[in-house]
C-alpha atoms as a PDB file:
ATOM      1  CA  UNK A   1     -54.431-100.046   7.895  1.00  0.00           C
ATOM      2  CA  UNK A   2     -51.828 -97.673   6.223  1.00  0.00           C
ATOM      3  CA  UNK A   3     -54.471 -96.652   3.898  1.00  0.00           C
ATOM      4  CA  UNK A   4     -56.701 -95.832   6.725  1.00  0.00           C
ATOM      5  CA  UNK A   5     -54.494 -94.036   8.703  1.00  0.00           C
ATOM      6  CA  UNK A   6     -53.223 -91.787   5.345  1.00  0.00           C
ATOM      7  CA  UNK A   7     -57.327 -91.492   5.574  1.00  0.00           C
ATOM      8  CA  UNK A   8     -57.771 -90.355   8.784  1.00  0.00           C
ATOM      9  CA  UNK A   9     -55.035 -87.827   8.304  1.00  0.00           C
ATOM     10  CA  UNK A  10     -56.269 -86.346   5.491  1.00  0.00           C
ATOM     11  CA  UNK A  11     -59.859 -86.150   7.251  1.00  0.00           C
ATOM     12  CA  UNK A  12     -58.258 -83.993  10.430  1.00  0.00           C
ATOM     13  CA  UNK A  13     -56.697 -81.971   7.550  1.00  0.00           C
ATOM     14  CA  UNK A  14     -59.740 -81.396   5.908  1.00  0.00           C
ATOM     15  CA  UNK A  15     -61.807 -80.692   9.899  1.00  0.00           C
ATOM     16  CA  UNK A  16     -59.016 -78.249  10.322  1.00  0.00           C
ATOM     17  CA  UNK A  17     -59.661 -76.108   7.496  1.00  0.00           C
ATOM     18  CA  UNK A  18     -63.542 -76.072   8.582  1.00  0.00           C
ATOM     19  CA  UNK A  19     -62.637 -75.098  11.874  1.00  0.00           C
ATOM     20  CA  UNK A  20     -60.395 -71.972  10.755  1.00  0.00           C
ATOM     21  CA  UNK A  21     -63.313 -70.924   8.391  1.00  0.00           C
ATOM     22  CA  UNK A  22     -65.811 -71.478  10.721  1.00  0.00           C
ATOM     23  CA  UNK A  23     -63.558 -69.383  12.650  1.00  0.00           C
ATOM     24  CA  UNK A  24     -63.470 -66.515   9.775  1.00  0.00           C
ATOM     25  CA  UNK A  25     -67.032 -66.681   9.773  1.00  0.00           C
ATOM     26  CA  UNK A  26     -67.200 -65.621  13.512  1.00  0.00           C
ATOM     27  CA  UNK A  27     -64.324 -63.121  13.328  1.00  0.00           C
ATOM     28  CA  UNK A  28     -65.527 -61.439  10.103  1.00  0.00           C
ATOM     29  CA  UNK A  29     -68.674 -59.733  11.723  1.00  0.00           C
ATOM     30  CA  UNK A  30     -66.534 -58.934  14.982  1.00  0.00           C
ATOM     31  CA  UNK A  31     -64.039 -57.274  12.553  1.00  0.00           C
ATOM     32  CA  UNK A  32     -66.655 -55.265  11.120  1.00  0.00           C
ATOM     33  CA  UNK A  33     -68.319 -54.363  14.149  1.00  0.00           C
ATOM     34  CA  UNK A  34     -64.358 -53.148  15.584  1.00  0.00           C
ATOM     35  CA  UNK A  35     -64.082 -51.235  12.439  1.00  0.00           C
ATOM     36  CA  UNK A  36     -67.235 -49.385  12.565  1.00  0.00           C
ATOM     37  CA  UNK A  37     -66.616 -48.215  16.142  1.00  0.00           C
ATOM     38  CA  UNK A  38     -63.062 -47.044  14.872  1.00  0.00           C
ATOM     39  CA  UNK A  39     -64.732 -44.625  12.669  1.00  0.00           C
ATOM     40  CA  UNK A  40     -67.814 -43.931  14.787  1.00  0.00           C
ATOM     41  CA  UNK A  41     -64.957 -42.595  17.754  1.00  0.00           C
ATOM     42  CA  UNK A  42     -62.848 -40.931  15.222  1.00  0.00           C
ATOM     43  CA  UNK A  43     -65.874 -38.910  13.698  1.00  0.00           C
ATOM     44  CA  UNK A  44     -66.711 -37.933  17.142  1.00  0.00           C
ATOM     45  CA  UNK A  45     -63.511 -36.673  18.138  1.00  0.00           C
ATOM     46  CA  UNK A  46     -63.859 -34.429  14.692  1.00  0.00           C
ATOM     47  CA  UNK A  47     -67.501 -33.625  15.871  1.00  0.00           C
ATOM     48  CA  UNK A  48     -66.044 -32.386  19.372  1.00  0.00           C
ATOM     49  CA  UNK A  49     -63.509 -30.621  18.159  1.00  0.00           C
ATOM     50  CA  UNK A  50     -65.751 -28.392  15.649  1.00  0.00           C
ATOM     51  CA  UNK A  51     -67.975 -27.559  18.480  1.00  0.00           C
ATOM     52  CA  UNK A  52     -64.900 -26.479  21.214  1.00  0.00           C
ATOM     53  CA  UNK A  53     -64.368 -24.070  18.153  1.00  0.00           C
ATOM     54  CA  UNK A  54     -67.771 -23.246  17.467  1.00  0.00           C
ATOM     55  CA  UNK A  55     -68.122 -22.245  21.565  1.00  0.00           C
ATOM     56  CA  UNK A  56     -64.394 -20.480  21.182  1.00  0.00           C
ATOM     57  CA  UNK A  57     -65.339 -18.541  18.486  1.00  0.00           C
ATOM     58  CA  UNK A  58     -69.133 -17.536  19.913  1.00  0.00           C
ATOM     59  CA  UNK A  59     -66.425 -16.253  23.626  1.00  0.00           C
ATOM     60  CA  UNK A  60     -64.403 -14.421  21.279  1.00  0.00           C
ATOM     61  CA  UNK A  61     -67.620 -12.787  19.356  1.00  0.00           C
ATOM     62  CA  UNK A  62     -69.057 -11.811  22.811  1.00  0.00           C
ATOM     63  CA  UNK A  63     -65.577 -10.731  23.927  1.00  0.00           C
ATOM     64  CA  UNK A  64     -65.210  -8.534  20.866  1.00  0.00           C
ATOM     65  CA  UNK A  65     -68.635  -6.713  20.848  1.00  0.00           C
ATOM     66  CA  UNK A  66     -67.652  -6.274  24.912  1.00  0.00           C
ATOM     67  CA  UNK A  67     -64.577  -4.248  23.286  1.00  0.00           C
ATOM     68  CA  UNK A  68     -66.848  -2.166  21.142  1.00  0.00           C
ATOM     69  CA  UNK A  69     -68.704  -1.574  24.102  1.00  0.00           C
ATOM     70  CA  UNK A  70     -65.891  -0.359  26.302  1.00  0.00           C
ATOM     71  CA  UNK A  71     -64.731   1.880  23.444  1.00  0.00           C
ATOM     72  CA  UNK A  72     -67.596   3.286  22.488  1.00  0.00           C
ATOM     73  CA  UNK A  73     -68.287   4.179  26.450  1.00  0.00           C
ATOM     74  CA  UNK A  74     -64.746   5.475  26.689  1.00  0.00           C
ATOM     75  CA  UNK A  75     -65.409   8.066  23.707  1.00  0.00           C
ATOM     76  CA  UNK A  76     -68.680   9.044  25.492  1.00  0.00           C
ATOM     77  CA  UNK A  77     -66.510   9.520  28.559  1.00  0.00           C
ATOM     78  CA  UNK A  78     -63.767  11.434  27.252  1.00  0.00           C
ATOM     79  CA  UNK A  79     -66.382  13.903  25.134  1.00  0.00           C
ATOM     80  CA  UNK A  80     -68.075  14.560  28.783  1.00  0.00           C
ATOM     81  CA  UNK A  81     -64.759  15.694  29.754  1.00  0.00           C
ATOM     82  CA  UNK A  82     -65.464  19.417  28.611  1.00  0.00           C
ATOM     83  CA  UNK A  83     -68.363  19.662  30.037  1.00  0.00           C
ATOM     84  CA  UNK A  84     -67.929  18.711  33.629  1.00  0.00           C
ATOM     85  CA  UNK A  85     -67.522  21.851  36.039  1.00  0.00           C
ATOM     86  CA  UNK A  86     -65.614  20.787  39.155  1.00  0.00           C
ATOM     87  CA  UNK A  87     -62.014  19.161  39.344  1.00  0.00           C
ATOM     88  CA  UNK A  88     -63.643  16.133  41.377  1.00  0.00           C
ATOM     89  CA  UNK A  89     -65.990  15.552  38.726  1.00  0.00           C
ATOM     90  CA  UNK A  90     -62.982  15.742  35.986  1.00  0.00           C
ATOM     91  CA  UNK A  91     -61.229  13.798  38.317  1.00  0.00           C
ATOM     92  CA  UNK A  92     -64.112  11.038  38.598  1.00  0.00           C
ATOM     93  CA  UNK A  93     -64.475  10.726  35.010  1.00  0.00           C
ATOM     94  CA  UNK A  94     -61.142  10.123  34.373  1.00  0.00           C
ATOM     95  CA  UNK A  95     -60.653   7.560  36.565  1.00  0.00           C
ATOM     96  CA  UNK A  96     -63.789   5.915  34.427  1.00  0.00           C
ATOM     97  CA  UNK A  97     -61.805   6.206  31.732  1.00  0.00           C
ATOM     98  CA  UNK A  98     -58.702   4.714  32.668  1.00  0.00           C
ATOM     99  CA  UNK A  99     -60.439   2.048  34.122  1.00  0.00           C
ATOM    100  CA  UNK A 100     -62.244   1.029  31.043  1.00  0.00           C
ATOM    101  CA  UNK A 101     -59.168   1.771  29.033  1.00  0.00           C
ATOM    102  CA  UNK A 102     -57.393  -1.165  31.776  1.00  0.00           C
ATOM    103  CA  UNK A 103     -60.569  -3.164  30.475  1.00  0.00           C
ATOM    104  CA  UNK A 104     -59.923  -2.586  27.112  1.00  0.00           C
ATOM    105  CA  UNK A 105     -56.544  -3.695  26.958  1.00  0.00           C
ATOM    106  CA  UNK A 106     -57.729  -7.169  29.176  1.00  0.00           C
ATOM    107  CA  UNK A 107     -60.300  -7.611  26.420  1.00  0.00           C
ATOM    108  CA  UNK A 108     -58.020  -7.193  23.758  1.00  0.00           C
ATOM    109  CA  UNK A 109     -55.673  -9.431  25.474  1.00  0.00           C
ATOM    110  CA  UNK A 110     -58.296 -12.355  25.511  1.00  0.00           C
ATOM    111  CA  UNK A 111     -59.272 -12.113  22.547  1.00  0.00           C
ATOM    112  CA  UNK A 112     -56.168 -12.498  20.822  1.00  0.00           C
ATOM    113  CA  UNK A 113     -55.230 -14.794  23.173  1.00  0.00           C
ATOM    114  CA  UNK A 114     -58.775 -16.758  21.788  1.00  0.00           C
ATOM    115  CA  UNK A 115     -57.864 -16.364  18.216  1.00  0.00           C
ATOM    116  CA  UNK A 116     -54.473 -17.639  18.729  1.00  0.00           C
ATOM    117  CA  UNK A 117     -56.312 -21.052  20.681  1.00  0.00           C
ATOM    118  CA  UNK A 118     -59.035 -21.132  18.060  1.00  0.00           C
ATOM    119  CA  UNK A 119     -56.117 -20.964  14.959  1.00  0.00           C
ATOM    120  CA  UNK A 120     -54.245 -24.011  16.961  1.00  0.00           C
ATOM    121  CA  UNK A 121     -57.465 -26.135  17.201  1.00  0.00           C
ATOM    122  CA  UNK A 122     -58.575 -25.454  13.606  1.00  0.00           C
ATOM    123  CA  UNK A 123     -55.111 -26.745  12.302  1.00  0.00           C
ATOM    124  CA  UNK A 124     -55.835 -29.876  14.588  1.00  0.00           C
ATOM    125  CA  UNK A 125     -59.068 -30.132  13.405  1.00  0.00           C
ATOM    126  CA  UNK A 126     -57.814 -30.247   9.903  1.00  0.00           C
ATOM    127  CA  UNK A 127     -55.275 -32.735  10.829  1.00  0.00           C
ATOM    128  CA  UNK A 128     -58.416 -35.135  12.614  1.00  0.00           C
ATOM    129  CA  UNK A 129     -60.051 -34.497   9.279  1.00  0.00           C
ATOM    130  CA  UNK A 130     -57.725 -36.130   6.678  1.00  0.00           C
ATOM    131  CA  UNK A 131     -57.252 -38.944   9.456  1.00  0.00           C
ATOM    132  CA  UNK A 132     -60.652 -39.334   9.637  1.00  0.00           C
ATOM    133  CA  UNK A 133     -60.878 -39.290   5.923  1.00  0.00           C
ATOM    134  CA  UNK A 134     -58.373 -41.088   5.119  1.00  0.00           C
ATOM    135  CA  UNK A 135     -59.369 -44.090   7.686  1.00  0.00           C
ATOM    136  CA  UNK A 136     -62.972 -43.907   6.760  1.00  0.00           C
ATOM    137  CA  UNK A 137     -61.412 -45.323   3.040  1.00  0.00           C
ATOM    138  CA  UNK A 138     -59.562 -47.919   4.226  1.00  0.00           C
ATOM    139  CA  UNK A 139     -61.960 -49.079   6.407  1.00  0.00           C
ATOM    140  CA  UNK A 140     -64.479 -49.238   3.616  1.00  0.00           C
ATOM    141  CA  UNK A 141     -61.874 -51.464   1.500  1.00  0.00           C
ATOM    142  CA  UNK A 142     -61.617 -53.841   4.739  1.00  0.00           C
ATOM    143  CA  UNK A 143     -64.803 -54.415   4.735  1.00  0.00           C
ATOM    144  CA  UNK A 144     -65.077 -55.267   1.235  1.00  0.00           C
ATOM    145  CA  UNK A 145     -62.793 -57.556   1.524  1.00  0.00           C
ATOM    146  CA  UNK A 146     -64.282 -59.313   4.886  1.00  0.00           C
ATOM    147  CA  UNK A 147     -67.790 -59.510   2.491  1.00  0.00           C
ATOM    148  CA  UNK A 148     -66.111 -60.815   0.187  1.00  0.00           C
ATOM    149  CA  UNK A 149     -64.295 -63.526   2.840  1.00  0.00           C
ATOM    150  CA  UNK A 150     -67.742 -64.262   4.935  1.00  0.00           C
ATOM    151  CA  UNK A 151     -69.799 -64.692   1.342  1.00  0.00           C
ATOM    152  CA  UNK A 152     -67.410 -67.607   0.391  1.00  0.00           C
ATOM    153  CA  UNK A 153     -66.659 -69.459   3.586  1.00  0.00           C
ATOM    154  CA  UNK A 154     -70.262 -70.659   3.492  1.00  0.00           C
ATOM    155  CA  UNK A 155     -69.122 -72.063   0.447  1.00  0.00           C
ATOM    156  CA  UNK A 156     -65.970 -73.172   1.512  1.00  0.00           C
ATOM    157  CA  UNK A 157     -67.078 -75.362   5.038  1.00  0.00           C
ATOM    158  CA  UNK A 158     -70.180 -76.888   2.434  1.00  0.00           C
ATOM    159  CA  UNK A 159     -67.344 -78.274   0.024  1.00  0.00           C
ATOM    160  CA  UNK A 160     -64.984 -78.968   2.837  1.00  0.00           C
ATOM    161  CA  UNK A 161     -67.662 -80.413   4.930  1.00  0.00           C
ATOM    162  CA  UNK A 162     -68.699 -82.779   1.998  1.00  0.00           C
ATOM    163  CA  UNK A 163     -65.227 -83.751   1.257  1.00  0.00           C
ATOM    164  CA  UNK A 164     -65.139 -84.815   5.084  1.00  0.00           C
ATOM    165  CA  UNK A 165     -68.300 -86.978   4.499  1.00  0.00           C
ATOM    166  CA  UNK A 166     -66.736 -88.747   1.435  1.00  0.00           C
ATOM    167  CA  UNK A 167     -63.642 -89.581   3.357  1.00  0.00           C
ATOM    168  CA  UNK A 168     -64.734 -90.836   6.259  1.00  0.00           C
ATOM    169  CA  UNK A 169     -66.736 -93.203   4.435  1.00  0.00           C
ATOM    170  CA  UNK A 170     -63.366 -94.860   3.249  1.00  0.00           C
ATOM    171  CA  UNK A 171     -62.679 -96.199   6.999  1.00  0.00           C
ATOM    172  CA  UNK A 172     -64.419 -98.353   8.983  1.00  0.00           C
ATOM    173  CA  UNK A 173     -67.469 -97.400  11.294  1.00  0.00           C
ATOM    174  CA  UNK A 174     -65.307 -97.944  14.505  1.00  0.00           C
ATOM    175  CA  UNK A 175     -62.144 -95.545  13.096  1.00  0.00           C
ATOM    176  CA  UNK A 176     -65.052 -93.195  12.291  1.00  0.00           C
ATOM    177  CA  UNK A 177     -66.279 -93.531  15.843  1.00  0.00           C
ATOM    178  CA  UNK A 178     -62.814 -93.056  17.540  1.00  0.00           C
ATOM    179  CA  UNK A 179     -62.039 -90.651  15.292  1.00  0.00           C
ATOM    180  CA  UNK A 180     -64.836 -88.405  16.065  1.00  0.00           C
ATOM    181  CA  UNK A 181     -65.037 -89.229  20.067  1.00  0.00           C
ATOM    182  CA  UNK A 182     -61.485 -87.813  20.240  1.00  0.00           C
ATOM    183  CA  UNK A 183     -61.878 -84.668  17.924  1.00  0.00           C
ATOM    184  CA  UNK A 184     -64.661 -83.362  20.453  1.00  0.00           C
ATOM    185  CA  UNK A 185     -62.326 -84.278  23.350  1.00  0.00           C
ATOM    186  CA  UNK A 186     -59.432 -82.654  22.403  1.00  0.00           C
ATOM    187  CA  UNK A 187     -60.725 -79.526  20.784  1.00  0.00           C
ATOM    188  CA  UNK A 188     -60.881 -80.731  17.141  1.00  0.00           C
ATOM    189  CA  UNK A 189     -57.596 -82.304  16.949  1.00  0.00           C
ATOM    190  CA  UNK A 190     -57.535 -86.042  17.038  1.00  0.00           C
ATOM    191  CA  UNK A 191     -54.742 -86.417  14.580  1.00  0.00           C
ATOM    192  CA  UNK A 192     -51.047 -85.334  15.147  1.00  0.00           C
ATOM    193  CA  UNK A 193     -47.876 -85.575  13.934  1.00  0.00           C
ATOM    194  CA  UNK A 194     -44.532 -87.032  15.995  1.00  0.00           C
ATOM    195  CA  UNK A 195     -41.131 -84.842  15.997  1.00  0.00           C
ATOM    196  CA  UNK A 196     -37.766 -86.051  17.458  1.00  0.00           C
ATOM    197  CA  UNK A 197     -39.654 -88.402  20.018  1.00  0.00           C
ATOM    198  CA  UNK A 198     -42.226 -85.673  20.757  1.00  0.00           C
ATOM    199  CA  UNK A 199     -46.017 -85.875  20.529  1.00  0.00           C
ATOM    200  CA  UNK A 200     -47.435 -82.018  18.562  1.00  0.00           C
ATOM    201  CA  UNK A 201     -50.643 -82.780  20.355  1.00  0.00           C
ATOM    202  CA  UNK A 202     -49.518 -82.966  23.699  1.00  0.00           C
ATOM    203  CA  UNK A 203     -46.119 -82.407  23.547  1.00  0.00           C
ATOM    204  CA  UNK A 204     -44.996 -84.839  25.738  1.00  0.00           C
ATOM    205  CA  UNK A 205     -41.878 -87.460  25.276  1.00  0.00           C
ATOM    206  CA  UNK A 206     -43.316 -90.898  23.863  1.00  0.00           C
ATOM    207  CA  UNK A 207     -41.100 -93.779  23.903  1.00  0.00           C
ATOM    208  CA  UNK A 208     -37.839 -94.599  21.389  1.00  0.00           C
ATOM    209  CA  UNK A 209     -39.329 -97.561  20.390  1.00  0.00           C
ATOM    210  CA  UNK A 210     -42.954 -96.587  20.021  1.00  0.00           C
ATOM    211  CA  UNK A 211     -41.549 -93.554  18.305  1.00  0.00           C
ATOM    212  CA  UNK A 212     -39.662 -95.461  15.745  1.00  0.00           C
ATOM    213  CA  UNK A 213     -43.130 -97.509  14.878  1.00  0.00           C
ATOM    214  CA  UNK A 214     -45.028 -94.047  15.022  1.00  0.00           C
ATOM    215  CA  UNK A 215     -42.347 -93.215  11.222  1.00  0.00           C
ATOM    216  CA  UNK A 216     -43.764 -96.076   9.671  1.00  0.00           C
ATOM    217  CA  UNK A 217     -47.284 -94.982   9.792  1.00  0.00           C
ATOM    218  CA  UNK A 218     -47.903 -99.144   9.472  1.00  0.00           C
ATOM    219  CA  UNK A 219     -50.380 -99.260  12.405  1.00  0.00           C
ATOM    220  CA  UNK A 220     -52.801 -96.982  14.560  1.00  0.00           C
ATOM    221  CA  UNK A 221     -50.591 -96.130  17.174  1.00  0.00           C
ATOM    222  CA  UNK A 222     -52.164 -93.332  20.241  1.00  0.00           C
ATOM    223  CA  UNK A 223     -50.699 -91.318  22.378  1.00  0.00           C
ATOM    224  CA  UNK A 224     -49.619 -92.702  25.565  1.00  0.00           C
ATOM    225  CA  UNK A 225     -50.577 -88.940  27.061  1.00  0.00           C
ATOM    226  CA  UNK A 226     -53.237 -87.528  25.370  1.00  0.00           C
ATOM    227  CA  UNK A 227     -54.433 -90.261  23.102  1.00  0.00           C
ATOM    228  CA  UNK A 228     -54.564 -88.847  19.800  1.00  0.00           C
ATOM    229  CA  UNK A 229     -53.682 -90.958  16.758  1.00  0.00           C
ATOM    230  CA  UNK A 230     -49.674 -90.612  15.074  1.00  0.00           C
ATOM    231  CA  UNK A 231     -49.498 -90.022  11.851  1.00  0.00           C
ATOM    232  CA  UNK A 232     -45.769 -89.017  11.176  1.00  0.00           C
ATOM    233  CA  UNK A 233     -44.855 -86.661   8.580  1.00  0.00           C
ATOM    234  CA  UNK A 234     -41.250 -85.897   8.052  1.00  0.00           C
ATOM    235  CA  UNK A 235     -41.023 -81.700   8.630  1.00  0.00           C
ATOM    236  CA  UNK A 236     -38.012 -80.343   7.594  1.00  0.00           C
END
């Protein structure tokens, strides 16, 4: 029965590293999947950011031929000014002027209030940029590395799976059966260990004296809890 139970232990062993590669195998295209949306959401902040510049720097265009505009009309103005014959007219016209002098300045204002904006974004967009860049490498290494992960573990659960197979034909058919019935019961684990009187599966108290027989690993011996088979290793 010792032989068995060393067995058995080495079989949950071996169904444990199937289950975290099987596990790999479902994370791995998960991963992927989180990565590419990483880059997909940084490369669309970039993209929003050229095009707030893009529609900054078409305001300050319009805002700047505007400024020709009121200069130009404010030369045509003040050249009118000799040849106006009353004091109201003179008078009129120079109010125009001042008041598309006041629009002048307001332009001017804007736009270098714009060009101060669009110099801020530009460094920010240069700063998204190298993140973006910079990310967009790494991520491509991560996923070489997860292809290279998720093209072995295939590999991996066949030889593990195998190695499973060859080992539980060293027990008897009704070990094998008990074996099995409790893995899918209790989520894959139907071995566990026994520390300082404690069950790892369950993690409840067992008895001193069923304890002390649990160290000798002489017998199948369950879990008065949870019913998963000792076998006791001594962790230091």
């Amino acid at each position: 029965m010792e032989r068995e139970l060393r067995i058995l232990y080495e079989i949950q062993k071996t169904d444990l590293k199937i289950m975290e590669t099987e596990k790999r195998l479902i994370a791995g295209p998960k991963k992927m999947e989180e990565l590419d949306r990483e880059l997909k959401e940084l490369k669309e902040k970039v993209d929003k950011e050229r095009i707030v510049i893009e529609e900054l720097e078409k305001e300050r265009r319009r805002k700047e031929f505007e400024l020709e505009d009121e200069k130009s009309k404010i030369k045509k103005k003040e050249s009118k000014l000799f040849e106006v014959k009353t004091n109201k007219e003179y008078q009129a016209l120079l109010k125009e002027i001042e008041m598309a002098k006041e629009s002048v300045d307001k332009l001017e204002e804007e736009i270098i209030i714009l060009m101060d904006r669009i110099e801020d974004l530009k460094k920010d967009l240069q700063t998204s940029l190298k993140h973006y860049e910079k990310r967009k490498k790494e991520v491509e290494e991560e996923k070489k590395k997860l292809e290279k992960d998720l093209s072995g573990a295939g590999e991996e659960i066949s030889r593990f799976k195998a190695e499973r197979e060859r080992l539980l034909n060293d027990i008897s058919p009704e070990l094998r059966e008990r074996y099995n019935i409790l893995r899918e019961k209790r989520q894959g684990i139907a071995v566990v260990n026994a520390k300082n009187g404690v069950c790892l599966g369950c993690y409840v108290n067992i008895p001193p004296q069923l304890f002390i027989e649990v160290t000798k690993n002489k017998e199948i011996i369950s879990c008065p809890n949870c019913n998963r088979i000792f076998y006791y290793v001594d962790e230091q």
